[in-house]
C-alpha atoms as a PDB file:
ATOM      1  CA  UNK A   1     -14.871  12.256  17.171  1.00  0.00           C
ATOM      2  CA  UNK A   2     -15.898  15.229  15.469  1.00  0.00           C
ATOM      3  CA  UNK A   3     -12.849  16.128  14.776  1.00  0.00           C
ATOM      4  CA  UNK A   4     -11.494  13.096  13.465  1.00  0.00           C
ATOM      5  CA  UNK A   5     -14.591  12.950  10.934  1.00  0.00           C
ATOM      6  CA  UNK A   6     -13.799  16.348   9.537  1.00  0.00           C
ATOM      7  CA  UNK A   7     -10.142  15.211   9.172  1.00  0.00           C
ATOM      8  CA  UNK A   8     -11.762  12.036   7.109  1.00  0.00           C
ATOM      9  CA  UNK A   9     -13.096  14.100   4.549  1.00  0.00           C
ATOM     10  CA  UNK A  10     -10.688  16.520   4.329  1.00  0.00           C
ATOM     11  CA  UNK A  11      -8.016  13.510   3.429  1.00  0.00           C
ATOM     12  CA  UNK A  12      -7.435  12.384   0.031  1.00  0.00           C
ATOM     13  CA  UNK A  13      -6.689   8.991  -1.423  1.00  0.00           C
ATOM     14  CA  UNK A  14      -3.273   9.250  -2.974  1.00  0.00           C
ATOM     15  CA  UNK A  15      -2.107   5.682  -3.423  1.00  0.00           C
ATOM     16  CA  UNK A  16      -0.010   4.514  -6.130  1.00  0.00           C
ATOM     17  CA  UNK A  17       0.267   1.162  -7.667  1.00  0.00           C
ATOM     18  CA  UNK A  18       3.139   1.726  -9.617  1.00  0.00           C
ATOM     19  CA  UNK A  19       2.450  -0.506 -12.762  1.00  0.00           C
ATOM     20  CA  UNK A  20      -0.883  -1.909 -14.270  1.00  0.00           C
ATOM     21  CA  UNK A  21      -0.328  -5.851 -14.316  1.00  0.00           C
ATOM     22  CA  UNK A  22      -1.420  -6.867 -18.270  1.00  0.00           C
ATOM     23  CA  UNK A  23      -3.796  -9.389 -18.803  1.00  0.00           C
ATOM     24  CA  UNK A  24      -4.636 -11.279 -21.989  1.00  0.00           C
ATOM     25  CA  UNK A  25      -7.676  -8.409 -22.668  1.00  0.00           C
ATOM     26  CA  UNK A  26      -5.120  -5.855 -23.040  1.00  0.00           C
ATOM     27  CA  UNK A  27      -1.753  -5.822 -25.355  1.00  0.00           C
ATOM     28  CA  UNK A  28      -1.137  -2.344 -23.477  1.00  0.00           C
ATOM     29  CA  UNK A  29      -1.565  -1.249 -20.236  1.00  0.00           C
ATOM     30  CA  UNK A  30      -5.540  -0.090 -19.756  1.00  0.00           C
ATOM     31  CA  UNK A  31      -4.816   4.123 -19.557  1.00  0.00           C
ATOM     32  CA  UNK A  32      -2.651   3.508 -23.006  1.00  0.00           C
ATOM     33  CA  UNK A  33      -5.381   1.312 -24.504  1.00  0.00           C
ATOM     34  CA  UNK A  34      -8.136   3.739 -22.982  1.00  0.00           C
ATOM     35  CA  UNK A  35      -6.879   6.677 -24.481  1.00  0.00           C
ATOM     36  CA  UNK A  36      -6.086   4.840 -28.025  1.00  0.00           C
ATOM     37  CA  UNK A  37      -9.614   3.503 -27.980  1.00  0.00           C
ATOM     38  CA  UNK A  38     -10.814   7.639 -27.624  1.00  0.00           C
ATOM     39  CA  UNK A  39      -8.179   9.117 -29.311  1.00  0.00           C
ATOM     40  CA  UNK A  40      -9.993  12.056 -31.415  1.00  0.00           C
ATOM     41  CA  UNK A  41     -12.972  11.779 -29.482  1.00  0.00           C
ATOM     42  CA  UNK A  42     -12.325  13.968 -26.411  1.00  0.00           C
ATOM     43  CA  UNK A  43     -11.882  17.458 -27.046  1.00  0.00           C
ATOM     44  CA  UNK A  44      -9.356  17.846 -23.831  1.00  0.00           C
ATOM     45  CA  UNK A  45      -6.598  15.867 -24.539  1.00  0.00           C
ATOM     46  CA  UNK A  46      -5.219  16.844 -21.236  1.00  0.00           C
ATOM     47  CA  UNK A  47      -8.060  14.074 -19.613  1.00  0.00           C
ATOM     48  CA  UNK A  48      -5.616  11.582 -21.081  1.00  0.00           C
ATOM     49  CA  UNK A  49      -3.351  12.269 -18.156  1.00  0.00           C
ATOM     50  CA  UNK A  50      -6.022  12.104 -15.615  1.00  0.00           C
ATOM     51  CA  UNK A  51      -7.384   9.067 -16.469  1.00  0.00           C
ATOM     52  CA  UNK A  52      -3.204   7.531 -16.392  1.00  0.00           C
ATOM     53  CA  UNK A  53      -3.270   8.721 -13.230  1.00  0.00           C
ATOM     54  CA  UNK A  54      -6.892   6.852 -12.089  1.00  0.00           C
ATOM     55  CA  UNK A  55      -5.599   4.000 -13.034  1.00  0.00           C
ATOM     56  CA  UNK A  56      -2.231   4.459 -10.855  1.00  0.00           C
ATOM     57  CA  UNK A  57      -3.836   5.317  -7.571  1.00  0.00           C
ATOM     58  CA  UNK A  58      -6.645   3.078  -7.896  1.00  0.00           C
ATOM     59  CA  UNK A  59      -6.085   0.905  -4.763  1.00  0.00           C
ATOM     60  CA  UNK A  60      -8.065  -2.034  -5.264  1.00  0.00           C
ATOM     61  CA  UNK A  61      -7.969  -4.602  -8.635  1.00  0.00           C
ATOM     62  CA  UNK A  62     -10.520  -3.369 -11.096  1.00  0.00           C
ATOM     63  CA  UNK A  63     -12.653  -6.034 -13.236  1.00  0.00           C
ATOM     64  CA  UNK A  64     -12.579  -3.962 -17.049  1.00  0.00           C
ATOM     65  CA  UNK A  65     -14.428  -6.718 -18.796  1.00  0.00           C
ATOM     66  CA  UNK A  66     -17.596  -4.876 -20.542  1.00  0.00           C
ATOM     67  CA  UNK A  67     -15.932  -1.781 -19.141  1.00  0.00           C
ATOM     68  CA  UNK A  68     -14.995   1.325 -21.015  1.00  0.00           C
ATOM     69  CA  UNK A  69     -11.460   1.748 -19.674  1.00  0.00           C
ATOM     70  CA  UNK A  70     -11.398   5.776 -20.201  1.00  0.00           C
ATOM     71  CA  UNK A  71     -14.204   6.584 -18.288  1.00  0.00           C
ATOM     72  CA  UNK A  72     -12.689   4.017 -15.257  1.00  0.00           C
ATOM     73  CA  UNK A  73      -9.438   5.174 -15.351  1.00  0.00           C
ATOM     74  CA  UNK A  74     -10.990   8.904 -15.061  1.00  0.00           C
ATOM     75  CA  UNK A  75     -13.700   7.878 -12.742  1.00  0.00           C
ATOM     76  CA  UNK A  76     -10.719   6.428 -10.489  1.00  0.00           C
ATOM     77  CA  UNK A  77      -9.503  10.299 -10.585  1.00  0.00           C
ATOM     78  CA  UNK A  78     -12.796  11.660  -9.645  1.00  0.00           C
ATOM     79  CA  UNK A  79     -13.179   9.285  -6.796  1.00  0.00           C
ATOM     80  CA  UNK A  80      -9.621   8.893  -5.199  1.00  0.00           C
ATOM     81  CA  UNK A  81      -7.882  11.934  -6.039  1.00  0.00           C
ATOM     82  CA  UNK A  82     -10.426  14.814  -6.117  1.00  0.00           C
ATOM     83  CA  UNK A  83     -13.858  13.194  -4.762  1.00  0.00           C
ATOM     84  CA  UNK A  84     -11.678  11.447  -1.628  1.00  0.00           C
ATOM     85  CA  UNK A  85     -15.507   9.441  -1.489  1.00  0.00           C
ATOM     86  CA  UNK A  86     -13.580   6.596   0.403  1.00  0.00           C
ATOM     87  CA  UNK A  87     -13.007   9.313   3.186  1.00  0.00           C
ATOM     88  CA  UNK A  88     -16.590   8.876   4.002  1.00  0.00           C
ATOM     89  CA  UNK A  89     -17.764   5.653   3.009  1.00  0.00           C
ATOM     90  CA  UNK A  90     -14.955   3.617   4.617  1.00  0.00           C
ATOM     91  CA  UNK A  91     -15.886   0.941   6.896  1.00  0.00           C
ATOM     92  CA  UNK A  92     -12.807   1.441   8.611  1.00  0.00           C
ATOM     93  CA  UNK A  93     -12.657   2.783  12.341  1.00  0.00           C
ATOM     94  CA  UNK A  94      -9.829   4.157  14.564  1.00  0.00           C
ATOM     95  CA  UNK A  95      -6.981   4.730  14.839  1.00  0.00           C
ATOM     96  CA  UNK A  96      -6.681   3.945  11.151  1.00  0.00           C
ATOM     97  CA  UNK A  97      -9.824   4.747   9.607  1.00  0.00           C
ATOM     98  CA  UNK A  98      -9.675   4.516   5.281  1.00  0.00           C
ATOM     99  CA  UNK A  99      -6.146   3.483   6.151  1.00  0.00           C
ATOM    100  CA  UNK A 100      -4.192   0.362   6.028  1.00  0.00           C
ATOM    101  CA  UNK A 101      -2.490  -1.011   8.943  1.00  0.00           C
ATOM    102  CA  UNK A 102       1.024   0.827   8.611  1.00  0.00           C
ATOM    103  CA  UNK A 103       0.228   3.219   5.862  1.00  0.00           C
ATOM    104  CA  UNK A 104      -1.995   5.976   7.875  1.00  0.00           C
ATOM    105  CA  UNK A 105       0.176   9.270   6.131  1.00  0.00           C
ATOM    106  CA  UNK A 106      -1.211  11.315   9.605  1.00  0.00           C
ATOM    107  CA  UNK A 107       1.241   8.535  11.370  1.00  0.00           C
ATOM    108  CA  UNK A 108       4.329   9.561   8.754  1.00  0.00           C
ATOM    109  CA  UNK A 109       3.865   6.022   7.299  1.00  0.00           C
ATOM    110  CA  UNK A 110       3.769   6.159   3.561  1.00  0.00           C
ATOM    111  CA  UNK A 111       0.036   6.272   2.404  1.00  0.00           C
ATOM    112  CA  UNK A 112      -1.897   3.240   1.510  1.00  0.00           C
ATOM    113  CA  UNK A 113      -5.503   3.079   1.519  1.00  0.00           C
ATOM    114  CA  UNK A 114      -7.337  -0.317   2.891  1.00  0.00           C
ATOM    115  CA  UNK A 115      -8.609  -2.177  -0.119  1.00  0.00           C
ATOM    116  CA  UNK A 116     -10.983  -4.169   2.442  1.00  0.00           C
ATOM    117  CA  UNK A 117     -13.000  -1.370   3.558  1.00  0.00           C
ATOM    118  CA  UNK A 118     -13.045   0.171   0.200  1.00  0.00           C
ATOM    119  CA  UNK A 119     -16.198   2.030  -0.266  1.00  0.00           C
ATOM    120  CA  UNK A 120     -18.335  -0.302   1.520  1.00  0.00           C
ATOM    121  CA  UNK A 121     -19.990   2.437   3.679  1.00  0.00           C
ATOM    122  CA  UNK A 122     -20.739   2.197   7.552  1.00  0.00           C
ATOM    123  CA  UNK A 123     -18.801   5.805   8.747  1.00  0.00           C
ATOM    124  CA  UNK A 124     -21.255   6.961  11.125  1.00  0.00           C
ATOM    125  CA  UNK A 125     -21.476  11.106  10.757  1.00  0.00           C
ATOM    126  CA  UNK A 126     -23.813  11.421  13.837  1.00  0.00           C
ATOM    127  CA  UNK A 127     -27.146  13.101  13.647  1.00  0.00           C
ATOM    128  CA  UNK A 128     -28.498  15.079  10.541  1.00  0.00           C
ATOM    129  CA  UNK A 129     -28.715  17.959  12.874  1.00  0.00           C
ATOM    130  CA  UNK A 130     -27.511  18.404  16.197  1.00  0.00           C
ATOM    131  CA  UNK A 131     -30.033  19.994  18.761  1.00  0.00           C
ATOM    132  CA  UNK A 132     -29.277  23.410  19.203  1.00  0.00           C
ATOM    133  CA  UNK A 133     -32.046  24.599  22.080  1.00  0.00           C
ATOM    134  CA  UNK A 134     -34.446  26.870  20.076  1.00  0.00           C
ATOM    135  CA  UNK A 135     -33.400  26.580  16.788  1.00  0.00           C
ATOM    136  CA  UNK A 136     -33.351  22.687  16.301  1.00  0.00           C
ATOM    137  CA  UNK A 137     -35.323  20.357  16.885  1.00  0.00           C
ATOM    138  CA  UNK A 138     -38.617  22.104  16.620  1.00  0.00           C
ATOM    139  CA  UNK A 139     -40.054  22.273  20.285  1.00  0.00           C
ATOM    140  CA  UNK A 140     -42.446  19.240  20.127  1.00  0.00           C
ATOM    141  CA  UNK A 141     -39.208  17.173  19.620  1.00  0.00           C
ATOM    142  CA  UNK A 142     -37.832  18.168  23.078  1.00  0.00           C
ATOM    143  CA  UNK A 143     -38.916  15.177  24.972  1.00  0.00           C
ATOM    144  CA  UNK A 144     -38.707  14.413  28.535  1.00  0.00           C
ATOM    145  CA  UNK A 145     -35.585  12.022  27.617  1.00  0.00           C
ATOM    146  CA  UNK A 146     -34.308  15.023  25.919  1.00  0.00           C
ATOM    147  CA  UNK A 147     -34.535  16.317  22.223  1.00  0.00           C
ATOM    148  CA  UNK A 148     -35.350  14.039  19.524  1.00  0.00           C
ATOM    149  CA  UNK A 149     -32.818  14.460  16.354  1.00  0.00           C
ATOM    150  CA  UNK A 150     -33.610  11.298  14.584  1.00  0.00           C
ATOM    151  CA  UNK A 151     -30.833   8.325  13.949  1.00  0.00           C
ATOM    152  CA  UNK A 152     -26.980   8.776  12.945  1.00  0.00           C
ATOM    153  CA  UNK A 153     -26.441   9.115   9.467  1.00  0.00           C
ATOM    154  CA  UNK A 154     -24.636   6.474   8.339  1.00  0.00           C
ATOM    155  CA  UNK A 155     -22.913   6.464   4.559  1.00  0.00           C
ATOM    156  CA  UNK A 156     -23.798   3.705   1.959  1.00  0.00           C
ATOM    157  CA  UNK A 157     -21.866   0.479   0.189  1.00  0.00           C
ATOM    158  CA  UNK A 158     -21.087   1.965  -3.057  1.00  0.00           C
ATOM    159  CA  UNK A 159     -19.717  -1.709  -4.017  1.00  0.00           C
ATOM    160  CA  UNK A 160     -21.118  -3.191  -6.808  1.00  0.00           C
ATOM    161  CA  UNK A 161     -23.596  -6.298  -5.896  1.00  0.00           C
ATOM    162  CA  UNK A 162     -23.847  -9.649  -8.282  1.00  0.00           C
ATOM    163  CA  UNK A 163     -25.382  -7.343 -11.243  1.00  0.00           C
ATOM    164  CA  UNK A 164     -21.896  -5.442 -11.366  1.00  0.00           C
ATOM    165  CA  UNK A 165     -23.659  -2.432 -10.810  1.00  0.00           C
ATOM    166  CA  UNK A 166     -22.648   0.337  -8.541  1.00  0.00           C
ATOM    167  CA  UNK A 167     -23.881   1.128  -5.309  1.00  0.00           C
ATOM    168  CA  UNK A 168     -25.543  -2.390  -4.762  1.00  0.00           C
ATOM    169  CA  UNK A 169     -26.857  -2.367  -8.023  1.00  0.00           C
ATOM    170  CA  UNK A 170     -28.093   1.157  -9.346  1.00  0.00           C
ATOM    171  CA  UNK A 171     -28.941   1.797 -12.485  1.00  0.00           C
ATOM    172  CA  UNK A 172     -26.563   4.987 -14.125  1.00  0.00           C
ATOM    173  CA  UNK A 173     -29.976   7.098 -14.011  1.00  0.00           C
ATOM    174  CA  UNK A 174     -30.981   6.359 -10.644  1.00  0.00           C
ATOM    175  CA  UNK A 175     -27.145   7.018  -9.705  1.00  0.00           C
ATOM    176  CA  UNK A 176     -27.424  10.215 -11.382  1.00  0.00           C
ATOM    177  CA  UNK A 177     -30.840  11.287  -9.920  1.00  0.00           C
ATOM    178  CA  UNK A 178     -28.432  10.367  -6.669  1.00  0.00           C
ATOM    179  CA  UNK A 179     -25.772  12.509  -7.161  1.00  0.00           C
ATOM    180  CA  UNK A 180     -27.850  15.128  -8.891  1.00  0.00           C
ATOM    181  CA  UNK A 181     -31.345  15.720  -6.598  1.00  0.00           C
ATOM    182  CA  UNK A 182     -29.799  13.963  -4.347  1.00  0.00           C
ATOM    183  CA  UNK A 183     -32.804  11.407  -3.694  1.00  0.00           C
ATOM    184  CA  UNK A 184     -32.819   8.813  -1.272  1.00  0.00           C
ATOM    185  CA  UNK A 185     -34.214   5.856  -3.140  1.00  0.00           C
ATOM    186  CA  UNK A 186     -33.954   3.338  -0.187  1.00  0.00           C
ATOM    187  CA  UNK A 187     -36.389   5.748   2.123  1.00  0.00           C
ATOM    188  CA  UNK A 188     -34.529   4.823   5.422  1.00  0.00           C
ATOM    189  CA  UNK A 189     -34.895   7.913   7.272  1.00  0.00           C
ATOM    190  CA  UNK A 190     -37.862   9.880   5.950  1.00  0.00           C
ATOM    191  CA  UNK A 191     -39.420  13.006   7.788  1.00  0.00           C
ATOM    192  CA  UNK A 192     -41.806  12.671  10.641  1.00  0.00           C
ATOM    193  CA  UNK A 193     -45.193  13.772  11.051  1.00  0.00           C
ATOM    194  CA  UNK A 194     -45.226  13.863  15.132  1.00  0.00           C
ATOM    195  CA  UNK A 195     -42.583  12.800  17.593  1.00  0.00           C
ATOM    196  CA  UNK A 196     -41.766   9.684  18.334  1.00  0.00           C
ATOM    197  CA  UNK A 197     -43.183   7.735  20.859  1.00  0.00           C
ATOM    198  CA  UNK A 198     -40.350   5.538  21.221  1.00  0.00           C
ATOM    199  CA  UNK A 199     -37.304   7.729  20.352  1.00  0.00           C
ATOM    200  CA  UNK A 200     -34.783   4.944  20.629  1.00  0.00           C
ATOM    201  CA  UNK A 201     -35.990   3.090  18.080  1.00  0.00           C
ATOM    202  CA  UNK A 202     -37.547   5.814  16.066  1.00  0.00           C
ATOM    203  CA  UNK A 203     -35.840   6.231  12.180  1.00  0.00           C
ATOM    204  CA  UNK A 204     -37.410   9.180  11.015  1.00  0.00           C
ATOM    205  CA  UNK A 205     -36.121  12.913  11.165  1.00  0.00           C
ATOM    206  CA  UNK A 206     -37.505  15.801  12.635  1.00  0.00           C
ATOM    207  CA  UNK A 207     -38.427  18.793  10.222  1.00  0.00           C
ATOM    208  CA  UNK A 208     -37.682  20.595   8.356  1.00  0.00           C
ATOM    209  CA  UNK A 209     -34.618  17.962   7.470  1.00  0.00           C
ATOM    210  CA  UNK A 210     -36.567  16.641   3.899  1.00  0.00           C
ATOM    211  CA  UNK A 211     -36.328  12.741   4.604  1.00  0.00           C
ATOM    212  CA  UNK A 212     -36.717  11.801   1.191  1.00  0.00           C
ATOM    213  CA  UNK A 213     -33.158  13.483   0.334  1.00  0.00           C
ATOM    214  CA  UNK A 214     -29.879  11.963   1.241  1.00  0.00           C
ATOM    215  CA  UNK A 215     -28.272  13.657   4.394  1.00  0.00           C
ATOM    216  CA  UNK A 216     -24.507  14.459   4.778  1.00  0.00           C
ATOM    217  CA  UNK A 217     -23.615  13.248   1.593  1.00  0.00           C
ATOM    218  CA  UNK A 218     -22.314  16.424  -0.433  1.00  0.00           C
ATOM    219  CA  UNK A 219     -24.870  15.846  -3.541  1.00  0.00           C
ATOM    220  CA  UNK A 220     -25.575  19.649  -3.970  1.00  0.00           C
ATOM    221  CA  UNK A 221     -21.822  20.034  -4.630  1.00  0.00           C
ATOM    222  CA  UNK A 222     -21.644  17.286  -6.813  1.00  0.00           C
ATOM    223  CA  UNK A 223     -25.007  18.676  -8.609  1.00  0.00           C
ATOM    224  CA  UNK A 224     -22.967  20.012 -11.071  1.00  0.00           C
ATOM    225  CA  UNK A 225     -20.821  17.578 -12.273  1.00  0.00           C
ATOM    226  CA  UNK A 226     -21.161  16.889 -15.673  1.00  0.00           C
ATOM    227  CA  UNK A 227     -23.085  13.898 -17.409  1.00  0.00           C
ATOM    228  CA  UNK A 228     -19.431  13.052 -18.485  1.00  0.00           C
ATOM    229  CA  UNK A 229     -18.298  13.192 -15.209  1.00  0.00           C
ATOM    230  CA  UNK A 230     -20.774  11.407 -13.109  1.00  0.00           C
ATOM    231  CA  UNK A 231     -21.003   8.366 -15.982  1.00  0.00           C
ATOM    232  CA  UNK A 232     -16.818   8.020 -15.467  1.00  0.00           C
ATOM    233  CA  UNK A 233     -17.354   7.647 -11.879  1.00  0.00           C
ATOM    234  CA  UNK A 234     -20.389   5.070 -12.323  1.00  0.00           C
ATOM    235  CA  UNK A 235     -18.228   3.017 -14.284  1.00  0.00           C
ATOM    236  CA  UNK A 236     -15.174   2.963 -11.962  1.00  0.00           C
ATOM    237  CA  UNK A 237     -17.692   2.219  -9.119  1.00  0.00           C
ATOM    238  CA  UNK A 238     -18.759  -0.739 -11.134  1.00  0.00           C
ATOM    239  CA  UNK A 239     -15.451  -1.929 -11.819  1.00  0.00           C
ATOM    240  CA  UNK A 240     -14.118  -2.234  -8.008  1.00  0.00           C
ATOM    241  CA  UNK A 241     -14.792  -5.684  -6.180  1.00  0.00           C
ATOM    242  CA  UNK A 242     -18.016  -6.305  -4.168  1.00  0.00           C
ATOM    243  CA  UNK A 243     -18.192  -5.894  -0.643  1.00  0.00           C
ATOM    244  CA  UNK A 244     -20.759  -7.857   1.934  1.00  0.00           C
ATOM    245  CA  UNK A 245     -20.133  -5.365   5.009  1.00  0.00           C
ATOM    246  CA  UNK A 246     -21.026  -7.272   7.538  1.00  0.00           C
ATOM    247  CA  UNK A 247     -18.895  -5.675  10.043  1.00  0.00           C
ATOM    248  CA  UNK A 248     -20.441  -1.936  10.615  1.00  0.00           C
ATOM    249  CA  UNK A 249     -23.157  -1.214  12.274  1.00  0.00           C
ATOM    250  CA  UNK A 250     -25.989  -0.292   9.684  1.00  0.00           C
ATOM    251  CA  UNK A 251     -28.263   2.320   9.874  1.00  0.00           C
ATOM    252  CA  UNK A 252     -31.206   2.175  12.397  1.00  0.00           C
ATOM    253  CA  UNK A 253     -34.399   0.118  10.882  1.00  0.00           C
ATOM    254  CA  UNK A 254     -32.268  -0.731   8.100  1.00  0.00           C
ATOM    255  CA  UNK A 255     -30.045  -3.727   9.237  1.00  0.00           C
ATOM    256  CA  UNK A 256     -29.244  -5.335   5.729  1.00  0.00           C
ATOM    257  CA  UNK A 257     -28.633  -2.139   4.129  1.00  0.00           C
ATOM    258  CA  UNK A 258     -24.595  -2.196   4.353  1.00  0.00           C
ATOM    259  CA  UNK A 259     -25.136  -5.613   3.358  1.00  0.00           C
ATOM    260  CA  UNK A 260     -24.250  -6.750  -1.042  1.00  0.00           C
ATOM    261  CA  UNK A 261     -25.105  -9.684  -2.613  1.00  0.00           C
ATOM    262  CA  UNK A 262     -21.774 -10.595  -4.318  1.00  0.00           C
ATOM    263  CA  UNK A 263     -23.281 -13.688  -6.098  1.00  0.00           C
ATOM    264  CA  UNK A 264     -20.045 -16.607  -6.367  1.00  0.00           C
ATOM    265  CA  UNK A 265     -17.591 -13.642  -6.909  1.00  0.00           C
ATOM    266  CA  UNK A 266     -15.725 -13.335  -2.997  1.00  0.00           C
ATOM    267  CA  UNK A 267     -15.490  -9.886  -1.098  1.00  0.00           C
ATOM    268  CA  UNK A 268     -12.484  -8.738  -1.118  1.00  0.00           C
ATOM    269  CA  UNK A 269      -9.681 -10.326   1.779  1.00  0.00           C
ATOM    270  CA  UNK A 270      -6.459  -9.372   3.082  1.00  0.00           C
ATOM    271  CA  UNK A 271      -5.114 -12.113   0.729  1.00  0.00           C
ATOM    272  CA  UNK A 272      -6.317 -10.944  -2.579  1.00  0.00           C
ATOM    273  CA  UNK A 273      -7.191  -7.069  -1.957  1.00  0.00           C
ATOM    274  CA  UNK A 274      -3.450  -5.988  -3.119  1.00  0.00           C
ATOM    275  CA  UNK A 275      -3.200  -8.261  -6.139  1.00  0.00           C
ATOM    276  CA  UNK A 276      -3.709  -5.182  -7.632  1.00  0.00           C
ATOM    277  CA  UNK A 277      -5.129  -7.192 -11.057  1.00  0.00           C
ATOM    278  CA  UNK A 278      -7.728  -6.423 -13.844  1.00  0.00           C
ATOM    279  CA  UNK A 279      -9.946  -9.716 -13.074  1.00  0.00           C
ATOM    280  CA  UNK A 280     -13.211 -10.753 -14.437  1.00  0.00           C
ATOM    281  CA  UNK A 281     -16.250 -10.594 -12.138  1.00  0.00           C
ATOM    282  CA  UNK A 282     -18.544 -13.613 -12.818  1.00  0.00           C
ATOM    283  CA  UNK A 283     -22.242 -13.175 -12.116  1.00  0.00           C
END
């Protein structure tokens, strides 16, 4: 299992859609109408080509309305083609994982990622810190049942809820502080102040793991992004559909965490997922 986690995040989301469908908001595809809305505004014209390409490989339909088509097309890059955050936050299991059925690229299919477990968290990565006798946990953790190294860590819905907000409806400054401090704003698994007396239904982690911060997730990497950056890939994560995962197992004393309130606008299906449309989100 280990294994096949490290080849998750090691994979990268290379699907191509071949042509943006137009709709009536746009008289040009959205990368040609992004980049003549900000022509003259970005100093690195070569972003142009990077935010073509988001919009090429983004593998789900994408609701632009309100949206600033530049900074989704090159949040789409961040996310699928350098980020690979769908490697983690899937809510796909084995064999195929982020996959679709018949387009897993470790199979030699040709590569196509599963719109219906886009993003919408539920990858469990295990403990925070496996127990490693005298080093981890400390030894007041080392129970008669055996040592105590808190719950799994299990990744987050990044889907927008009802608000068309990322990650379940974060603000941009909270999803900053997120991806910058790397702060933990839902408090799920917080440090403990004494072991457990019931370690099988315990949520908190043994120190020194700092509770308050998310685990796993690679936030002091993405620390330095830039404010440019991190906005692009806000925006994209607003513009993908909303997901109610109801199917993965959430995180210990957090049962409706995987869980989004998608308002009258549907989670995505097998029927609609490769559409592969601009639509409007109604709230």
């Amino acid at each position: 299992m280990k294994t096949q986690k490290l080849v998750k995040m090691a994979s990268a989301a290379v699907l191509t859609l071949g042509a943006i469908v137009l709709t009536g908001r746009f008289s040009s595809p959205p990368s040609v109408q992004a980049q003549n809305n900000h022509q003259g505004t970005h100093k690195d014209d070569g972003e142009a080509s990077l935010v073509r390409i988001g919009f090429e490989i983004a593998p789900v339909p994408l609701n632009l309305e309100g949206k600033d088509p530049w900074k989704v097309g090159f949040g789409s890059f961040l996310v699928n083609a350098v980020g690979d955050c769908n490697g983690c936050h899937t809510g796909g299991g084995p064999p195929n994982f982020n996959y679709a059925v018949g387009g897993n690229p470790y199979f030699g299919q040709p590569t196509k990622t599963d719109p219906t477990t886009y993003l919408e968290g539920g990858t469990d990565f295990g403990p925070a810190v496996p127990p490693v006798p005298g080093v981890y946990p400390p030894p007041d953790y080392w129970l008669t049942s055996g040592p105590y190294v808190g719950p799994d860590i299990i990744t987050r819905n990044l889907t927008p809820d009802k608000t068309g907000r990322a990650e379940g409806g974060r603000t941009l400054e909270q999803f900053k502080e997120i991806l910058r401090r790397g702060t933990d704003f839902d408090k799920i698994h917080l440090t403990c102040s004494e072991p457990p007396s019931d370690p099988n239904t315990a949520t908190c982690l043994p120190p020194p793991v700092d509770g308050s911060l998310l685990q796993v997730m690679p936030w002091p990497v993405f620390h330095n992004m830039t404010d440019h950056q991190i906005e692009a890939i806000y925006e994209y994560l607003s513009a993908i559909p909303c997901i109610d995962n109801t199917t993965s197992t959430p995180p210990r004393g957090a049962p409706n965490e995987l869980r989004n309130d998608c308002g009258d606008d549907p989670a995505v299906s097998k029927d609609n997922a490769s559409e592969g449309l601009p639509r409007t989100r109604r709230h």
